[in-house]
Protein backbone atom coordinates (compact mmCIF):
# COMPACT_ATOMS: atom_id res chain seq x y z
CA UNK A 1 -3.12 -1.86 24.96
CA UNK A 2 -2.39 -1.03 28.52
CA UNK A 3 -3.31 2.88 28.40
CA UNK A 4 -5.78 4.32 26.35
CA UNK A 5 -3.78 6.18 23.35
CA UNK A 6 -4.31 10.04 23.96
CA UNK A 7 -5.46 12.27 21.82
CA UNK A 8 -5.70 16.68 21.83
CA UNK A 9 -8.49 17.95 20.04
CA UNK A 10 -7.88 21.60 19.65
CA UNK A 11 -10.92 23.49 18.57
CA UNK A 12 -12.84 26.33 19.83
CA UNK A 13 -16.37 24.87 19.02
CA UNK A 14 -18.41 23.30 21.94
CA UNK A 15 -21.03 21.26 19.38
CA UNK A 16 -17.35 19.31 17.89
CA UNK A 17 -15.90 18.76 21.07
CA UNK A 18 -19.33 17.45 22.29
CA UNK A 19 -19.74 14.95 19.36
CA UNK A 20 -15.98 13.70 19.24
CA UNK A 21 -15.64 12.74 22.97
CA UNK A 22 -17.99 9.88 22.62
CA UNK A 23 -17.03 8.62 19.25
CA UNK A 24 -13.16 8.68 19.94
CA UNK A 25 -13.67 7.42 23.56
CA UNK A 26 -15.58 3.94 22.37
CA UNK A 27 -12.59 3.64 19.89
CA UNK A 28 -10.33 3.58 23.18
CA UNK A 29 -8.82 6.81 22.83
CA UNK A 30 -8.25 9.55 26.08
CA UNK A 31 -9.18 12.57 24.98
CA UNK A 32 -8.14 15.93 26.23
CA UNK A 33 -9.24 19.50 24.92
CA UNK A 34 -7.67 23.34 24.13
CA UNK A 35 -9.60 25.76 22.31
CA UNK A 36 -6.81 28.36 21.26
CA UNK A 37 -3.34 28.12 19.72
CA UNK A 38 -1.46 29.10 22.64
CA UNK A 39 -3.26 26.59 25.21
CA UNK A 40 -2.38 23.92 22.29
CA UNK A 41 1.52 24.43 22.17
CA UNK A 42 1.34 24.48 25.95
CA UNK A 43 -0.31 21.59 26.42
CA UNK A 44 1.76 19.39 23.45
CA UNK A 45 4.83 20.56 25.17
CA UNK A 46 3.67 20.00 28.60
CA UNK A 47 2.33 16.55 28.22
CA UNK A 48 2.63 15.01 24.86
CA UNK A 49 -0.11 13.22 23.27
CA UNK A 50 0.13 10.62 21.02
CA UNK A 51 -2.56 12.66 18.17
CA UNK A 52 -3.67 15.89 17.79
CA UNK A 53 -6.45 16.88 15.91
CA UNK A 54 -6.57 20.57 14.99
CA UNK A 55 -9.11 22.91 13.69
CA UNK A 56 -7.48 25.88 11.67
CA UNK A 57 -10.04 29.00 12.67
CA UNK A 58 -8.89 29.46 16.35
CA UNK A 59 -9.98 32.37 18.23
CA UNK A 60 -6.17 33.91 18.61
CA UNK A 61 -4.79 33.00 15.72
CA UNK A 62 -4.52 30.30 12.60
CA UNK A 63 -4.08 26.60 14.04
CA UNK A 64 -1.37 26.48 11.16
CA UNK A 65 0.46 28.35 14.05
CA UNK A 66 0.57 25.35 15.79
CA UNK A 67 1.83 23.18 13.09
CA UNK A 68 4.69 25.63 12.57
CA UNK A 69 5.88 25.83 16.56
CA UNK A 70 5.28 22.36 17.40
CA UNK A 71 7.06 20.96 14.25
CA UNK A 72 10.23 22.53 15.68
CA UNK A 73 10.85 19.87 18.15
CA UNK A 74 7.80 17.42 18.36
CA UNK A 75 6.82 14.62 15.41
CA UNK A 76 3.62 13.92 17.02
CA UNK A 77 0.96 13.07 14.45
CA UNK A 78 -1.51 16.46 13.63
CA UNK A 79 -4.85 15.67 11.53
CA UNK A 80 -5.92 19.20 10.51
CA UNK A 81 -10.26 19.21 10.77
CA UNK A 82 -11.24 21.84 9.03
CA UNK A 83 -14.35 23.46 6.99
CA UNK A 84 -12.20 25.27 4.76
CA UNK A 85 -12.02 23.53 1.41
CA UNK A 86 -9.49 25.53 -0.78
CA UNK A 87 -6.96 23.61 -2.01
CA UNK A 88 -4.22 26.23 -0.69
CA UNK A 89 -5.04 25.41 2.64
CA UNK A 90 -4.84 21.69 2.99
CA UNK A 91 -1.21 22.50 0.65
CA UNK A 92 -0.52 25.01 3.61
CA UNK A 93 -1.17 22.52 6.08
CA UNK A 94 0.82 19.65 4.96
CA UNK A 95 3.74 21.53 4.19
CA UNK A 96 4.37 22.57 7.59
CA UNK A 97 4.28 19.30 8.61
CA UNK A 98 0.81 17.84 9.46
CA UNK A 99 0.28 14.30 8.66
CA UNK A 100 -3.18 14.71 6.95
CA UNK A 101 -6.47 16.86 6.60
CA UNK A 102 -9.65 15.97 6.77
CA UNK A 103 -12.93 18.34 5.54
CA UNK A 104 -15.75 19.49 7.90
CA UNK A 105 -18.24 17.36 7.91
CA UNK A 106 -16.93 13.96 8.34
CA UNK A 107 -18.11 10.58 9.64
CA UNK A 108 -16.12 8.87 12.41
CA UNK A 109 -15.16 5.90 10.51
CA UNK A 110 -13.13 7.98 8.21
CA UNK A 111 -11.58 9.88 10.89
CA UNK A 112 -10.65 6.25 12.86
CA UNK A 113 -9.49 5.83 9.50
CA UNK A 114 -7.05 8.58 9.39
CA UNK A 115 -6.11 8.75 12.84
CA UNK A 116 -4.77 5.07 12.43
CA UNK A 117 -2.56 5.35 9.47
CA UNK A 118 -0.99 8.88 11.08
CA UNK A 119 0.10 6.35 14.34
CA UNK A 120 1.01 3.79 12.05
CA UNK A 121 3.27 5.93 9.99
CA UNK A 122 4.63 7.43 13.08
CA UNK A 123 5.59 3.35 14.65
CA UNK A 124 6.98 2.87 11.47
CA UNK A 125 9.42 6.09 11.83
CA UNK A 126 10.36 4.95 15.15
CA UNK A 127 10.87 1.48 13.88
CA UNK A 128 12.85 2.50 10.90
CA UNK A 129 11.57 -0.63 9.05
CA UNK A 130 14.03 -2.02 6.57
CA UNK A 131 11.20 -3.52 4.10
CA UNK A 132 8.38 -1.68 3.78
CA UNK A 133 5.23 -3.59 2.56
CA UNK A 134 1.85 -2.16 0.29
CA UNK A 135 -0.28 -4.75 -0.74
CA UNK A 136 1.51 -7.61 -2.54
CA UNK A 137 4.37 -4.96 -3.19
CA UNK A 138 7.47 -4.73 -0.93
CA UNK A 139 10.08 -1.87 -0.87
CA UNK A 140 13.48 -3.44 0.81
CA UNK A 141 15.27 -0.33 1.71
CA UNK A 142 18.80 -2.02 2.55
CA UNK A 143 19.19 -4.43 -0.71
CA UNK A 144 17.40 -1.44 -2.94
CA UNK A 145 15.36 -3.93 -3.94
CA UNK A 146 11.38 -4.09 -5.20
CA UNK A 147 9.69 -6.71 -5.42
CA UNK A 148 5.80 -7.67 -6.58
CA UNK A 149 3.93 -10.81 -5.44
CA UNK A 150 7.21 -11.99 -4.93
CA UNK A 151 8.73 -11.03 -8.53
CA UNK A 152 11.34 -8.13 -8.69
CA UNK A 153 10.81 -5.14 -10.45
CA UNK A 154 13.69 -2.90 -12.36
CA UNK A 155 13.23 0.41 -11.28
CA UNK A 156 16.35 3.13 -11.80
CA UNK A 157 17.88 4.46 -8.68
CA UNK A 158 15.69 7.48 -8.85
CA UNK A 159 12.69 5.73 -9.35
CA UNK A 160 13.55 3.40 -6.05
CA UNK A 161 14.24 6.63 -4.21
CA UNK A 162 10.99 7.96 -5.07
CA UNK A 163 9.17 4.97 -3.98
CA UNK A 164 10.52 4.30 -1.42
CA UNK A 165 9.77 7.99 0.04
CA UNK A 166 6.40 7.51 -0.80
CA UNK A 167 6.08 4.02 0.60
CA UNK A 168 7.76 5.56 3.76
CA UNK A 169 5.18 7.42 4.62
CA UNK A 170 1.72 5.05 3.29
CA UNK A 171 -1.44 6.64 4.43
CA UNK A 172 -0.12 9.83 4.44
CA UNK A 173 -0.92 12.94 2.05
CA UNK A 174 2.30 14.20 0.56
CA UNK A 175 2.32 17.47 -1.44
CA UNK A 176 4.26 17.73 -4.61
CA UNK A 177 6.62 20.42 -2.87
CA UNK A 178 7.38 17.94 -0.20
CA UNK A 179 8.10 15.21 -2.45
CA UNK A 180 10.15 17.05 -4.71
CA UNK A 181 12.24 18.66 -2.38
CA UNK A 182 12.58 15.45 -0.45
CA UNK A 183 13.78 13.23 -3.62
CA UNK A 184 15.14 15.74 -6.20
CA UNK A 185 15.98 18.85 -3.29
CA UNK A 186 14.79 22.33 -2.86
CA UNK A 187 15.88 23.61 -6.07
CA UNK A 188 13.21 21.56 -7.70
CA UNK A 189 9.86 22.43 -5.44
CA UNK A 190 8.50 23.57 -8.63
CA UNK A 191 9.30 20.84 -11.00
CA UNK A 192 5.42 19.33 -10.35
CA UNK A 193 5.08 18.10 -14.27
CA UNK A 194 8.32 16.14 -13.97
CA UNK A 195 7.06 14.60 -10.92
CA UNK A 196 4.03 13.62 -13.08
CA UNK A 197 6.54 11.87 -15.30
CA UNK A 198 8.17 9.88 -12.98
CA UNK A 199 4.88 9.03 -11.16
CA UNK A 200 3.61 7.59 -14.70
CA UNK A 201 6.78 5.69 -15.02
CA UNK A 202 6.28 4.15 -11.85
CA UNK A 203 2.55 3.27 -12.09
CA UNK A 204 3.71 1.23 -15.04
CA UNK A 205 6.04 -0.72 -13.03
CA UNK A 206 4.64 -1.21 -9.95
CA UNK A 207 0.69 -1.35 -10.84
CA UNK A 208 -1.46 -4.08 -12.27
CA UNK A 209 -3.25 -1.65 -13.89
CA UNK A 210 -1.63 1.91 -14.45
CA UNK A 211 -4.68 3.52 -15.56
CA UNK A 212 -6.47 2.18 -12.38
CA UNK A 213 -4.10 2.77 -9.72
CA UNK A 214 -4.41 1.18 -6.64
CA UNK A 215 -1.17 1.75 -4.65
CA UNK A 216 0.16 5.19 -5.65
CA UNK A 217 -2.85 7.41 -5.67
CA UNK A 218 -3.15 11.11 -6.78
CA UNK A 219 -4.79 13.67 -4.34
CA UNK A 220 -6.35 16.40 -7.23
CA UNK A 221 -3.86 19.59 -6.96
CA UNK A 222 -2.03 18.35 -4.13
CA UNK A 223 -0.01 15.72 -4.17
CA UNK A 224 -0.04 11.46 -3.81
CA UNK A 225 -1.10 9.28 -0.97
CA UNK A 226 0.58 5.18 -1.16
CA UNK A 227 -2.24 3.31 0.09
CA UNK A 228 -1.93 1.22 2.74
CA UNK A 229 -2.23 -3.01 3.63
């Protein structure tokens, strides 16, 4: 790349800030800093970076507060960091729009990890690719047509719809609510067991092995992640 890709860590605590600069700076990112909610709207708004990585225990307020403003004109990718582990928070999170969450501690591969499929996911938004491709399975959004090492698969028109919303966004943690509302509408946000169903129906369709899966994955009490490559 010609310019580093930029990143905004916003987090109040010296000792993270201190061990992330190195680690994301040999992975070629430019990294810049705010350590309170209102210093990290400013600074999205005032110059945009392409990642932000967000802590959620900010010293004037909850860094969900920044998921809420910025989400109301900016897509830029948001990886919540965070020591809190209840399962109500990471739902919290992702419903207001982050892109993933990550637990305190991690390791930097798996953050590299994350950070990559949240700017992949956003190219591919941008792009609006017309066949989207997960392993040795490809999605072709125009034809509504699914296809498996090269062998096409008979899904029903909801089925395609909800694969190809999940294939849409590969890599990323979706919540039931958001995939519900998103294929079935607002009405249904509740409707997690018949998501379950429809997930099941898939796996047997699209999987080598349903009881294995390897493309649509469940997160425990969240939601699914579509793995990627």
């Amino acid at each position: 790349m010609s310019a580093k890709t930029s990143v905004l860590v916003v987090d109040d605590e010296a000792a993270i800030l201190r061990f992330l600069k190195p680690a994301l700076e040999a992975n070629d990112y430019d990294m810049d800093s705010a350590g309170t909610v209102a210093e990290a709207v400013k600074r999205i708004a005032g110059r945009p970076p392409d990642i932000v990585l967000l802590d959620l225990g900010l010293p004037d307020g909850d860094g969900k507060d920044v998921i809420r403003r910025v989400r109301e004109w900016s897509d830029v990718p948001i990886i919540v960091l965070s020591a809190r582990e209840r399962e109500a928070e990471k739902i919290d999170s992702l419903d207001l729009g982050a892109d993933d969450y990550v637990n305190k501690p991690f390791t930097v591969g798996e953050l590299m990890a994350r950070m990559r499929a949240a700017l992949r996911h956003r190219m591919q938004r941008q792009a609006e690719v017309p066949v989207l491709r997960v392993g040795d399975l490809e999605v072709d959004a125009v034809r509504h047509r699914v296809t498996r090492a090269g062998a096409e698969l008979k899904l029903t028109p909801k089925e395609f719809e909800l694969l190809s919303f999940l294939a849409r966004h590969a890599g990323r943690v979706l919540t039931h609510k958001q995939i519900l509302s998103a294929v079935w509408g607002p009405a249904h946000t509740e409707d997690t067991q018949y998501l379950r169903v429809y997930v099941g129906q898939l796996r047997q369709k699209v999987e080598a092995q349903p009881n294995d899966p390897r493309i649509i994955l469940t997160e425990p009490g969240i939601g699914y992640r579509v793995a990627e490559g």
